[in-house]
PDB file of N, CA and C in Angstrom:
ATOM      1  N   UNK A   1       0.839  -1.166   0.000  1.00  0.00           N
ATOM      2  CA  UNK A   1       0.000   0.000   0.000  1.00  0.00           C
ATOM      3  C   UNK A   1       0.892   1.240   0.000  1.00  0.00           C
ATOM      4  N   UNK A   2       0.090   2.156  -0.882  1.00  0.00           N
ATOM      5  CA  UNK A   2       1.171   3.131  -0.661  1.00  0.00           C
ATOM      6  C   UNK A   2       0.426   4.618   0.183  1.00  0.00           C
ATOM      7  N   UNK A   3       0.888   5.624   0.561  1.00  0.00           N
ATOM      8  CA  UNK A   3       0.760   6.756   1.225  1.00  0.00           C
ATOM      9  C   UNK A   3       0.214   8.080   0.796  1.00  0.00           C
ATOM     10  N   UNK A   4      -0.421   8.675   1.084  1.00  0.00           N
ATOM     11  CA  UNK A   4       0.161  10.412   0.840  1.00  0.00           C
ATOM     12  C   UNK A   4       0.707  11.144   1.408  1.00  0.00           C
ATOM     13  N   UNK A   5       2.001  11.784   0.436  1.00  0.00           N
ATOM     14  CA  UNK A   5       2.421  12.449   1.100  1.00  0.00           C
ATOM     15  C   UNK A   5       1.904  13.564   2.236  1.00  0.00           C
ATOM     16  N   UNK A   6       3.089  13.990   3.246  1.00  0.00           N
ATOM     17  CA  UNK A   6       1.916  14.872   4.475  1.00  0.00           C
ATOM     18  C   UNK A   6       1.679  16.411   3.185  1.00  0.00           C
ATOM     19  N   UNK A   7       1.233  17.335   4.157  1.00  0.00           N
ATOM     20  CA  UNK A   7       1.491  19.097   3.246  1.00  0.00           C
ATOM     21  C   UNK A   7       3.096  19.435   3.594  1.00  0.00           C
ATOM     22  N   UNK A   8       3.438  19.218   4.707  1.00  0.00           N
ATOM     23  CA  UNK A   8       4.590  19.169   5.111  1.00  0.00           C
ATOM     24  C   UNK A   8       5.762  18.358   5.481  1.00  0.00           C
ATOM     25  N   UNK A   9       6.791  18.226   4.996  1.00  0.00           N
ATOM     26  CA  UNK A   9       7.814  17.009   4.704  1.00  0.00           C
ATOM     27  C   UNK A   9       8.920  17.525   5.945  1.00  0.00           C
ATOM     28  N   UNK A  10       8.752  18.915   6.715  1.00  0.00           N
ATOM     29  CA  UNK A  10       9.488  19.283   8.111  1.00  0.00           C
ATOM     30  C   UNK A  10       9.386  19.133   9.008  1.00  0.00           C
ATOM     31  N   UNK A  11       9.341  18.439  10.125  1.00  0.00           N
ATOM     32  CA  UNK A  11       9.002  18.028  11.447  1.00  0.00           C
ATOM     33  C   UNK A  11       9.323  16.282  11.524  1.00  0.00           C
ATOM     34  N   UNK A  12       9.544  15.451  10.151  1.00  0.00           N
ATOM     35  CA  UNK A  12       8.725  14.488  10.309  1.00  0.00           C
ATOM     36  C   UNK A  12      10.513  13.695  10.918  1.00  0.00           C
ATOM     37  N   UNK A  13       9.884  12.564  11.727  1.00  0.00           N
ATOM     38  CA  UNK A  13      10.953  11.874  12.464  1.00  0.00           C
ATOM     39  C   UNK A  13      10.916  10.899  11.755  1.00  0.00           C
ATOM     40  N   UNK A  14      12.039  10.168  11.174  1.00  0.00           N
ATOM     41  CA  UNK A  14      12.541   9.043  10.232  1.00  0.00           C
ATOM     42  C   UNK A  14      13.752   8.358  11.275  1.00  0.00           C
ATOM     43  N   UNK A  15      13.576   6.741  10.964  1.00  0.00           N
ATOM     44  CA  UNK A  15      14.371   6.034  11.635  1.00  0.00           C
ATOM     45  C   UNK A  15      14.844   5.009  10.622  1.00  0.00           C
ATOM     46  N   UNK A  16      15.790   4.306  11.204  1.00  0.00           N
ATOM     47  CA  UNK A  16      16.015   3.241   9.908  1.00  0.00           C
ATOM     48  C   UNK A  16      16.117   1.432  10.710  1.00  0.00           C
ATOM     49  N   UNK A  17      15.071   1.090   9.812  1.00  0.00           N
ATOM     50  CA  UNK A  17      14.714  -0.258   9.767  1.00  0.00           C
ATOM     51  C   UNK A  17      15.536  -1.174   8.849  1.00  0.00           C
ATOM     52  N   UNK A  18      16.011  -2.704   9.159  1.00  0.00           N
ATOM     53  CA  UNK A  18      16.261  -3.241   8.410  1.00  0.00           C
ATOM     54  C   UNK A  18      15.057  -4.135   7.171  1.00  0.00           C
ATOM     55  N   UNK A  19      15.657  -3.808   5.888  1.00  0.00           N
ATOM     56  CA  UNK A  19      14.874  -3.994   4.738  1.00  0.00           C
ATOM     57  C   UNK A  19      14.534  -5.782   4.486  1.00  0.00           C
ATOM     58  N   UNK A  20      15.559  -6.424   4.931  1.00  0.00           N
ATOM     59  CA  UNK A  20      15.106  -8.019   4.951  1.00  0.00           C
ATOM     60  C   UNK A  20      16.036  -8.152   3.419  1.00  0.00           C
ATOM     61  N   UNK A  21      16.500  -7.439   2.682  1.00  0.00           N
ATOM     62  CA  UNK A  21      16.936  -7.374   1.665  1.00  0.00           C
ATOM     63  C   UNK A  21      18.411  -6.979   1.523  1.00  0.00           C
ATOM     64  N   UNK A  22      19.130  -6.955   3.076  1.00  0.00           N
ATOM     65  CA  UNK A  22      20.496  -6.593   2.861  1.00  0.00           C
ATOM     66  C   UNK A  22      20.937  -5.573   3.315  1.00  0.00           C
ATOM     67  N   UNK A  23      19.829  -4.326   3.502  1.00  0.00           N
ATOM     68  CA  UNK A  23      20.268  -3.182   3.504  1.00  0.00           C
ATOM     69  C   UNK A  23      19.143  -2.938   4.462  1.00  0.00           C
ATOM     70  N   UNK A  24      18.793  -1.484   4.501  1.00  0.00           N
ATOM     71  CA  UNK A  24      17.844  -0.999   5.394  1.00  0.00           C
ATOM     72  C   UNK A  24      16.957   0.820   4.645  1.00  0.00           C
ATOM     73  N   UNK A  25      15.814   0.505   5.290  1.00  0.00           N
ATOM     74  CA  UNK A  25      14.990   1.381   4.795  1.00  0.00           C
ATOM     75  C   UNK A  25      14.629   2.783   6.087  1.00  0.00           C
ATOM     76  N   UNK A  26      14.687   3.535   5.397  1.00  0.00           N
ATOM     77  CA  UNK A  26      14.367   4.878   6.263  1.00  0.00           C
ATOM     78  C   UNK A  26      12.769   5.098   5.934  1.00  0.00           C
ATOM     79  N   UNK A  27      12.681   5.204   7.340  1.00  0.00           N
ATOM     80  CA  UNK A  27      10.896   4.975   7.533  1.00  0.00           C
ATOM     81  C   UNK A  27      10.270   6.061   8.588  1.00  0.00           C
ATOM     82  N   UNK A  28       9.051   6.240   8.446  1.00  0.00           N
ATOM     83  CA  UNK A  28       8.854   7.672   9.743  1.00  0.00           C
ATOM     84  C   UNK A  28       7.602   6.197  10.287  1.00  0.00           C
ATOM     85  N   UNK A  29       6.836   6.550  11.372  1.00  0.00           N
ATOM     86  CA  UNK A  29       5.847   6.047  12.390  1.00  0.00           C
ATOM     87  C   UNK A  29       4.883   6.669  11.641  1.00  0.00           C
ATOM     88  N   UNK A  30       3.807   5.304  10.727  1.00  0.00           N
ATOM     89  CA  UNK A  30       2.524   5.870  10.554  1.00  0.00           C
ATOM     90  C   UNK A  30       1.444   5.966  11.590  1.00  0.00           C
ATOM     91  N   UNK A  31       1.621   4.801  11.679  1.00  0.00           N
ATOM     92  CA  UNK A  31       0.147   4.553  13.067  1.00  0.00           C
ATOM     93  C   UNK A  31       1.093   3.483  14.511  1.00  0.00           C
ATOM     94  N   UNK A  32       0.434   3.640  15.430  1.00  0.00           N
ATOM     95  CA  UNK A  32       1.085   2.953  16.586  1.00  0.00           C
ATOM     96  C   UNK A  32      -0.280   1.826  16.586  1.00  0.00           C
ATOM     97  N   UNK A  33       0.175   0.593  16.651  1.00  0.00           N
ATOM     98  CA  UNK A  33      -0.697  -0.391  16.653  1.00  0.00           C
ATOM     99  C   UNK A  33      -0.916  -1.127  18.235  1.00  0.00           C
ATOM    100  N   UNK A  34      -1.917  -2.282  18.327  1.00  0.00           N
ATOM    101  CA  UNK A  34      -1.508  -3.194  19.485  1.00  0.00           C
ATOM    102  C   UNK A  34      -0.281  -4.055  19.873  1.00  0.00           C
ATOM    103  N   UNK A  35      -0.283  -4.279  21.037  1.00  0.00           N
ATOM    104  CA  UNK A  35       0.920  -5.441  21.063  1.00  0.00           C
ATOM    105  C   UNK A  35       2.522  -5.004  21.285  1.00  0.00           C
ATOM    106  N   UNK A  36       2.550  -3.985  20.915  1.00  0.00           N
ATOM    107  CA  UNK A  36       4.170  -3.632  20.470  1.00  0.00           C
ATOM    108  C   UNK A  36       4.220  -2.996  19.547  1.00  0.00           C
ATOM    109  N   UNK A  37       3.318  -3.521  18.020  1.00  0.00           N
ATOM    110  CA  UNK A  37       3.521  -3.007  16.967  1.00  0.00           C
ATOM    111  C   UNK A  37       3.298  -1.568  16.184  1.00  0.00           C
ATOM    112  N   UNK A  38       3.913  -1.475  15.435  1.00  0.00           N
ATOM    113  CA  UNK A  38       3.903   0.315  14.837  1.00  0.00           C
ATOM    114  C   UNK A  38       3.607   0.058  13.380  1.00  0.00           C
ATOM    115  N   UNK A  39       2.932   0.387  12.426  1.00  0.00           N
ATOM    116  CA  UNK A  39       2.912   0.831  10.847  1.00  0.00           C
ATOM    117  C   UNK A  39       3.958   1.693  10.713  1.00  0.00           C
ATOM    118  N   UNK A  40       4.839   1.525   9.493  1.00  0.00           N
ATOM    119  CA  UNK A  40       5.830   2.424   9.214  1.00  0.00           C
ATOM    120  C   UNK A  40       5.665   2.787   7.548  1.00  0.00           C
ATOM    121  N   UNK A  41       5.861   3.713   7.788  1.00  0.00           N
ATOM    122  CA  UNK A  41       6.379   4.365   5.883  1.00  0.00           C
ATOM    123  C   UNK A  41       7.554   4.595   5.538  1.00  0.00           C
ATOM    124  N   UNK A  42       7.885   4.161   4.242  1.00  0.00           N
ATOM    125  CA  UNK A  42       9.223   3.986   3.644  1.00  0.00           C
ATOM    126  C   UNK A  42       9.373   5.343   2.842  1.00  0.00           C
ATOM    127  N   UNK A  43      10.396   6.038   2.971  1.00  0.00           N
ATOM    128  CA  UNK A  43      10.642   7.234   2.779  1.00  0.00           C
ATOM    129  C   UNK A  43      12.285   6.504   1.696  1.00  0.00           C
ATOM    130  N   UNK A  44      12.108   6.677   0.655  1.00  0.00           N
ATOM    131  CA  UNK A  44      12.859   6.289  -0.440  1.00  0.00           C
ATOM    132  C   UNK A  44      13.047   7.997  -2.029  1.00  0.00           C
ATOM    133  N   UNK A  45      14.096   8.360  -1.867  1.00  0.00           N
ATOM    134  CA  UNK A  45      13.664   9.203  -2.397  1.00  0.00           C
ATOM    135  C   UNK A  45      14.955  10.350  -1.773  1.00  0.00           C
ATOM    136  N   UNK A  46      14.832  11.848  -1.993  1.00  0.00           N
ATOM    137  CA  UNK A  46      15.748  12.639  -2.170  1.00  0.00           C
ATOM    138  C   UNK A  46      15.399  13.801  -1.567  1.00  0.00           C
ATOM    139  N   UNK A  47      14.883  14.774  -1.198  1.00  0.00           N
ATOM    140  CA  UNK A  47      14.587  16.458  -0.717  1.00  0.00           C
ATOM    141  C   UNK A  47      15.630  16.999  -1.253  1.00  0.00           C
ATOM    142  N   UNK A  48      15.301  17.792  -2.205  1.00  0.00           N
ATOM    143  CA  UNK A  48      16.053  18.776  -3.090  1.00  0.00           C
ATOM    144  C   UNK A  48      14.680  20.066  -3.150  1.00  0.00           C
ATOM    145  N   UNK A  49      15.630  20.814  -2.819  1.00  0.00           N
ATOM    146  CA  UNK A  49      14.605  22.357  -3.034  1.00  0.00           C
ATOM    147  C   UNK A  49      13.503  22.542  -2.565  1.00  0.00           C
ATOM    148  N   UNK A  50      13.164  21.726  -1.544  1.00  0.00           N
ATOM    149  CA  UNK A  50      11.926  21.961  -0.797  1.00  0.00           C
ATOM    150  C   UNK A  50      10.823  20.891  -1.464  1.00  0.00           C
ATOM    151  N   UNK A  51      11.027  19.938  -1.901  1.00  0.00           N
ATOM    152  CA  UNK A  51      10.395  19.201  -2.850  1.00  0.00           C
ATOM    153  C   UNK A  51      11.033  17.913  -2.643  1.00  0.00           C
ATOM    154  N   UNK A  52      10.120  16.700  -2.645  1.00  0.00           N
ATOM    155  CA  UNK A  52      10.634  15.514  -2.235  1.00  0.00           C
ATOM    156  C   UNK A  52      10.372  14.631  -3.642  1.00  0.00           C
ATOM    157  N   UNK A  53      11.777  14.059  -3.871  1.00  0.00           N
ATOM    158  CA  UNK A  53      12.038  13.444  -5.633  1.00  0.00           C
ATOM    159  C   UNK A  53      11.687  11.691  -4.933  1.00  0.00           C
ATOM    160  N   UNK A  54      10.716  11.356  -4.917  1.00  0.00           N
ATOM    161  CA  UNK A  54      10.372   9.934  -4.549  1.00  0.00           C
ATOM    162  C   UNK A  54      11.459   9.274  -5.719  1.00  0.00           C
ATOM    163  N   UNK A  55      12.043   8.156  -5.205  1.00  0.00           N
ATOM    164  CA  UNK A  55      12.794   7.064  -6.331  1.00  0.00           C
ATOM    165  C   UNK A  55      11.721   5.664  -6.649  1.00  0.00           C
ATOM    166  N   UNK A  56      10.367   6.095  -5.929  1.00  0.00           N
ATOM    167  CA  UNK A  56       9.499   5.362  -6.456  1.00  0.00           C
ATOM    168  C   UNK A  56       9.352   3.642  -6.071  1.00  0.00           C
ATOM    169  N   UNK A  57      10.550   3.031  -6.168  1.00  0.00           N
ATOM    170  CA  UNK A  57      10.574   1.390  -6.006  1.00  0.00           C
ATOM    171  C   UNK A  57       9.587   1.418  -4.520  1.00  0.00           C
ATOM    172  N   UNK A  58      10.110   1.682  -3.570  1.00  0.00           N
ATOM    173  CA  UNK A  58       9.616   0.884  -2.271  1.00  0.00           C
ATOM    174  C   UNK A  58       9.127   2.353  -1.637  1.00  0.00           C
ATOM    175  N   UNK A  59       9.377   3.850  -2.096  1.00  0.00           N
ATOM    176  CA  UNK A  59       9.220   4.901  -1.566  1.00  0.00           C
ATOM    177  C   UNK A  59       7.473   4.994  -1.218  1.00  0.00           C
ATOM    178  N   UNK A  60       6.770   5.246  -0.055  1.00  0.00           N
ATOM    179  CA  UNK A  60       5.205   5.624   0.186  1.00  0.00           C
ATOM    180  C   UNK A  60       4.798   3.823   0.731  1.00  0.00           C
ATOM    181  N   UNK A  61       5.537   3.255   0.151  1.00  0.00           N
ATOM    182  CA  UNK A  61       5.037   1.683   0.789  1.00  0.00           C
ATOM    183  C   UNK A  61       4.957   1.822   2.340  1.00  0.00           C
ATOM    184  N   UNK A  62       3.569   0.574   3.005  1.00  0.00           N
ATOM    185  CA  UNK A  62       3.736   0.640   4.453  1.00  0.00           C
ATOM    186  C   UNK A  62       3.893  -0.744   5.110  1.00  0.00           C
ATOM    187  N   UNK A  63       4.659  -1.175   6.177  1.00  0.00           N
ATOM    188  CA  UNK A  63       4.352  -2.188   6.999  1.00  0.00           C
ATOM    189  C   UNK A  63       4.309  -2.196   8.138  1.00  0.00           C
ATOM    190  N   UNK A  64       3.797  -3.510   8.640  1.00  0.00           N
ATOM    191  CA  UNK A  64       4.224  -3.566  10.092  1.00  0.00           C
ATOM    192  C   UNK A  64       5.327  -4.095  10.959  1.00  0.00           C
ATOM    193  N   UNK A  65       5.724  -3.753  12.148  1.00  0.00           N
ATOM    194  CA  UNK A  65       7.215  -3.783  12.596  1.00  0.00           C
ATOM    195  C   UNK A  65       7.124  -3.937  13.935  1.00  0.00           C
ATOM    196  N   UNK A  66       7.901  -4.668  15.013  1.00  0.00           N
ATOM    197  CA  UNK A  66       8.123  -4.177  16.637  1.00  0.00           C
ATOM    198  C   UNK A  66       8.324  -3.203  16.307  1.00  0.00           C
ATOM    199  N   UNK A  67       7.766  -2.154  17.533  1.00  0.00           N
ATOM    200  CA  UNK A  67       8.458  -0.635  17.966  1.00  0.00           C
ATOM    201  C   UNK A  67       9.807  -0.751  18.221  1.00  0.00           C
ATOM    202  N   UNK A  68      10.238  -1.812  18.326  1.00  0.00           N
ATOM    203  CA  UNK A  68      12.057  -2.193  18.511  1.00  0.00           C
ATOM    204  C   UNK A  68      12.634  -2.194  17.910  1.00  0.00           C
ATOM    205  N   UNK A  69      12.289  -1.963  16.704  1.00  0.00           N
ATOM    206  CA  UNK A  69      13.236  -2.474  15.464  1.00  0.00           C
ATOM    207  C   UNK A  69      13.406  -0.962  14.722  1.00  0.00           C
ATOM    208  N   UNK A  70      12.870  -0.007  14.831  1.00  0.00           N
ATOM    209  CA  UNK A  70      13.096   1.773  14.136  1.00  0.00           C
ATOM    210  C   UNK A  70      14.521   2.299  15.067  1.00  0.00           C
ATOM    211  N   UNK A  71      15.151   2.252  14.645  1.00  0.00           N
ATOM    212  CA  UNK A  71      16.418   2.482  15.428  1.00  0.00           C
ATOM    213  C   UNK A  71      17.107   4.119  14.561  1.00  0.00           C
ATOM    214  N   UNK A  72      18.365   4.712  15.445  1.00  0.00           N
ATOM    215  CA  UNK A  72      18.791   6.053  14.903  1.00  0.00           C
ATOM    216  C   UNK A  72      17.713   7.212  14.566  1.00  0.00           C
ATOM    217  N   UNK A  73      16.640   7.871  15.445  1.00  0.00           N
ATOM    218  CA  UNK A  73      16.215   8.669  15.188  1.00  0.00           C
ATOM    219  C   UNK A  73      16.943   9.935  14.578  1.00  0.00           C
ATOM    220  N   UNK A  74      16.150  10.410  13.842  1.00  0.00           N
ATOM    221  CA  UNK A  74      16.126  11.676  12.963  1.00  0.00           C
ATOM    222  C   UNK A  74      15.223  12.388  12.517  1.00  0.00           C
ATOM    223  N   UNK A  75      15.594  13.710  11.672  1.00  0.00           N
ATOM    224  CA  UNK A  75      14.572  14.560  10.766  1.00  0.00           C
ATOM    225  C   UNK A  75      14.638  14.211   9.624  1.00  0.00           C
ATOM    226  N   UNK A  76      13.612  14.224   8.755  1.00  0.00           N
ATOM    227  CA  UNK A  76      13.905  13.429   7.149  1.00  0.00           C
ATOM    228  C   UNK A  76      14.729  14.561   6.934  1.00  0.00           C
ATOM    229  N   UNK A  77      14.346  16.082   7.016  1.00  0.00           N
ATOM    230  CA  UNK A  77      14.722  17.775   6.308  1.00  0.00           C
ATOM    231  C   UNK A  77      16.123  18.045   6.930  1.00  0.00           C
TER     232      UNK A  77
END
């Protein structure tokens, strides 16, 4: 599934998850679920000029995750 973007791409807190694929995906907290679990969005893609260049493959996709596993907080901006 994929997302919409917010109106605003400043404030938002991005962490990085491992992708299961080798590498790892930078993701912000969509929804906080039961149990432990969190929905996350995959933030794939670039901020150039105030404008966010999605790279499209896995960028706006969502899953679910332990709250344990979003590690290195940050600002996407």
């Amino acid at each position: 599934m994929r997302t919409i973007l917010p109106a605003s791409l400043e404030g938002i807190e991005v962490y990085d998850v491992d992708s299961g694929l080798g590498g790892r995906f930078t993701v912000s907290v969509a929804s906080e679920l039961n149990d432990g679990k969190v929905e996350v969005r995959i933030w794939q893609g670039e901020f150039t000029s105030q404008v966010w260049k999605s790279h499209r493959l896995f960028d706006g996709k969502t899953f679910v995750t332990s709250r344990t596993n979003p590690t290195n907080p940050r600002g996407l901006c």
